[in-house]
Protein backbone atom coordinates (compact mmCIF):
# COMPACT_ATOMS: atom_id res chain seq x y z
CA UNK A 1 -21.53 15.94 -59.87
CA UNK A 2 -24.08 13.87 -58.87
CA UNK A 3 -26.62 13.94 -55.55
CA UNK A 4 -26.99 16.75 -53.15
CA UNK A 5 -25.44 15.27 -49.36
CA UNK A 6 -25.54 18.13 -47.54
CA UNK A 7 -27.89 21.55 -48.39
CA UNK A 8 -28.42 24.35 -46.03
CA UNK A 9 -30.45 27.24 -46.83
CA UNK A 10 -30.69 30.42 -44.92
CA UNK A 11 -29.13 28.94 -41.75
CA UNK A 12 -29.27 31.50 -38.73
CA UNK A 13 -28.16 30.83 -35.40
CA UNK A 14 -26.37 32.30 -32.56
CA UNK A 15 -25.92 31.45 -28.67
CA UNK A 16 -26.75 33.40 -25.68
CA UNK A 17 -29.17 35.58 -27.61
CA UNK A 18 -26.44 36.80 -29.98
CA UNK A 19 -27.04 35.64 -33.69
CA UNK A 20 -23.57 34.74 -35.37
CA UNK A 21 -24.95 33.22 -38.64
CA UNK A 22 -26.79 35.65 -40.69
CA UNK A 23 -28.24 33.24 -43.37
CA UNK A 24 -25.70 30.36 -44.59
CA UNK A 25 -26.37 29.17 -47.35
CA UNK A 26 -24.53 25.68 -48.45
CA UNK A 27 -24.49 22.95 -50.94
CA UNK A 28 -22.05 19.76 -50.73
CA UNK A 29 -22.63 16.98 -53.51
CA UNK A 30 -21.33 13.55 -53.02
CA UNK A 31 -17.48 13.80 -53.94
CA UNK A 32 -17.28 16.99 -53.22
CA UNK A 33 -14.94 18.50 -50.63
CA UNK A 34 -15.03 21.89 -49.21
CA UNK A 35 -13.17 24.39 -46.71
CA UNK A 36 -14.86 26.64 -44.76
CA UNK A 37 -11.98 29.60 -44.17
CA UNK A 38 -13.08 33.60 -43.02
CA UNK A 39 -11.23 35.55 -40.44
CA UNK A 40 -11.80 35.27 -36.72
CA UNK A 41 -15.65 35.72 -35.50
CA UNK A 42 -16.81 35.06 -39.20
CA UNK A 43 -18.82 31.79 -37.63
CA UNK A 44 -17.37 28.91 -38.57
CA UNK A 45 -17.22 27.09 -35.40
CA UNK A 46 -20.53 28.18 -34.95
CA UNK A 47 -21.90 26.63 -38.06
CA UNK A 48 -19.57 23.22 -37.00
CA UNK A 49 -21.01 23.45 -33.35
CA UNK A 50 -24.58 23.41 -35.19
CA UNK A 51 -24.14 20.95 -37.51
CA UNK A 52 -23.05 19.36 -35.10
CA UNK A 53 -25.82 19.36 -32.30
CA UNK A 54 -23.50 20.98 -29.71
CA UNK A 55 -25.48 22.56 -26.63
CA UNK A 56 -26.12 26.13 -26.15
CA UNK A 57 -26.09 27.06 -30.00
CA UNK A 58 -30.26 28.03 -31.51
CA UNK A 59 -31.32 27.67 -34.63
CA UNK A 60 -33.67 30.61 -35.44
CA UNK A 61 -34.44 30.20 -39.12
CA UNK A 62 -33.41 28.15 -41.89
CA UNK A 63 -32.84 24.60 -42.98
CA UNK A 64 -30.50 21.63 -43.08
CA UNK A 65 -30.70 18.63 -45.42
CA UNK A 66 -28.63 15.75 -45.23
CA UNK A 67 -29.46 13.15 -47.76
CA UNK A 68 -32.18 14.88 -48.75
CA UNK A 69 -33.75 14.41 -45.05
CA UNK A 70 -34.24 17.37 -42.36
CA UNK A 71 -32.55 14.95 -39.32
CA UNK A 72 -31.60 16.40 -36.03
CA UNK A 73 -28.67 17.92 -35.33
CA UNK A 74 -27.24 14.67 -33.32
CA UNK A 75 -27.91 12.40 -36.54
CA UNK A 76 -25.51 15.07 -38.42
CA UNK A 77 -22.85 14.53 -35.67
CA UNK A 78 -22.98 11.17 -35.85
CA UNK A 79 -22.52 11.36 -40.12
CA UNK A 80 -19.39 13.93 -39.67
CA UNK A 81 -17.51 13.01 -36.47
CA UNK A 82 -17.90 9.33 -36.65
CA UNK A 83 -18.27 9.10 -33.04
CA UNK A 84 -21.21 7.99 -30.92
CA UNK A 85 -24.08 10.08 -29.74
CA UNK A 86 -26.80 9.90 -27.29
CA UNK A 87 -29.81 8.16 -29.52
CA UNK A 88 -32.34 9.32 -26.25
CA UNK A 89 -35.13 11.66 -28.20
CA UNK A 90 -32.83 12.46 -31.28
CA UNK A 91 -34.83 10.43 -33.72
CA UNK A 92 -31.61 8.65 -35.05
CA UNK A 93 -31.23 5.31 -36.05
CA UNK A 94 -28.52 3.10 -34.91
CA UNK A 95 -25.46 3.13 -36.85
């Protein structure tokens, strides 16, 4: 396949102090399409909810490309959901 869209390495992150993602590790090239599936508490609405730029949720180590940029989590929103989000301080660019 061809160019890496999305790459995380060694993603941790939790909320309210508890850490949920031990170290995700992800790689989505253009085409591609992939299902996150695990049982109950396995952290995949975490990992959406950071991805995502929800509230609450900390990074604590770890790294997210998306186009081969390290944007904040709001600019990934925007690229997944398709929906507007608040440009104040985010660093996106208008889509």
């Amino acid at each position: 396949m061809g160019d890496i869209l999305l790459e995380i390495h060694g993603l941790k992150a939790g909320i309210d102090g508890k850490e949920i993602l031990h170290g995700v590790d992800l790689t989505i090239r253009r085409g591609e399409v992939h299902a996150i599936m695990g049982p109950n508490g396995a952290g995949k609405s975490t990992l959406g909810a950071v991805l995502t730029g929800k509230p609450h949720y900390e990074v604590t180590e770890g790294t997210i490309m998306y186009n081969g940029d390290e944007p904040g989590a709001a600019c990934l929103g925007r690229h997944f959901l398709k929906f507007p989000i608040s440009d104040r301080n985010s660093g996106c660019e208008p889509s």
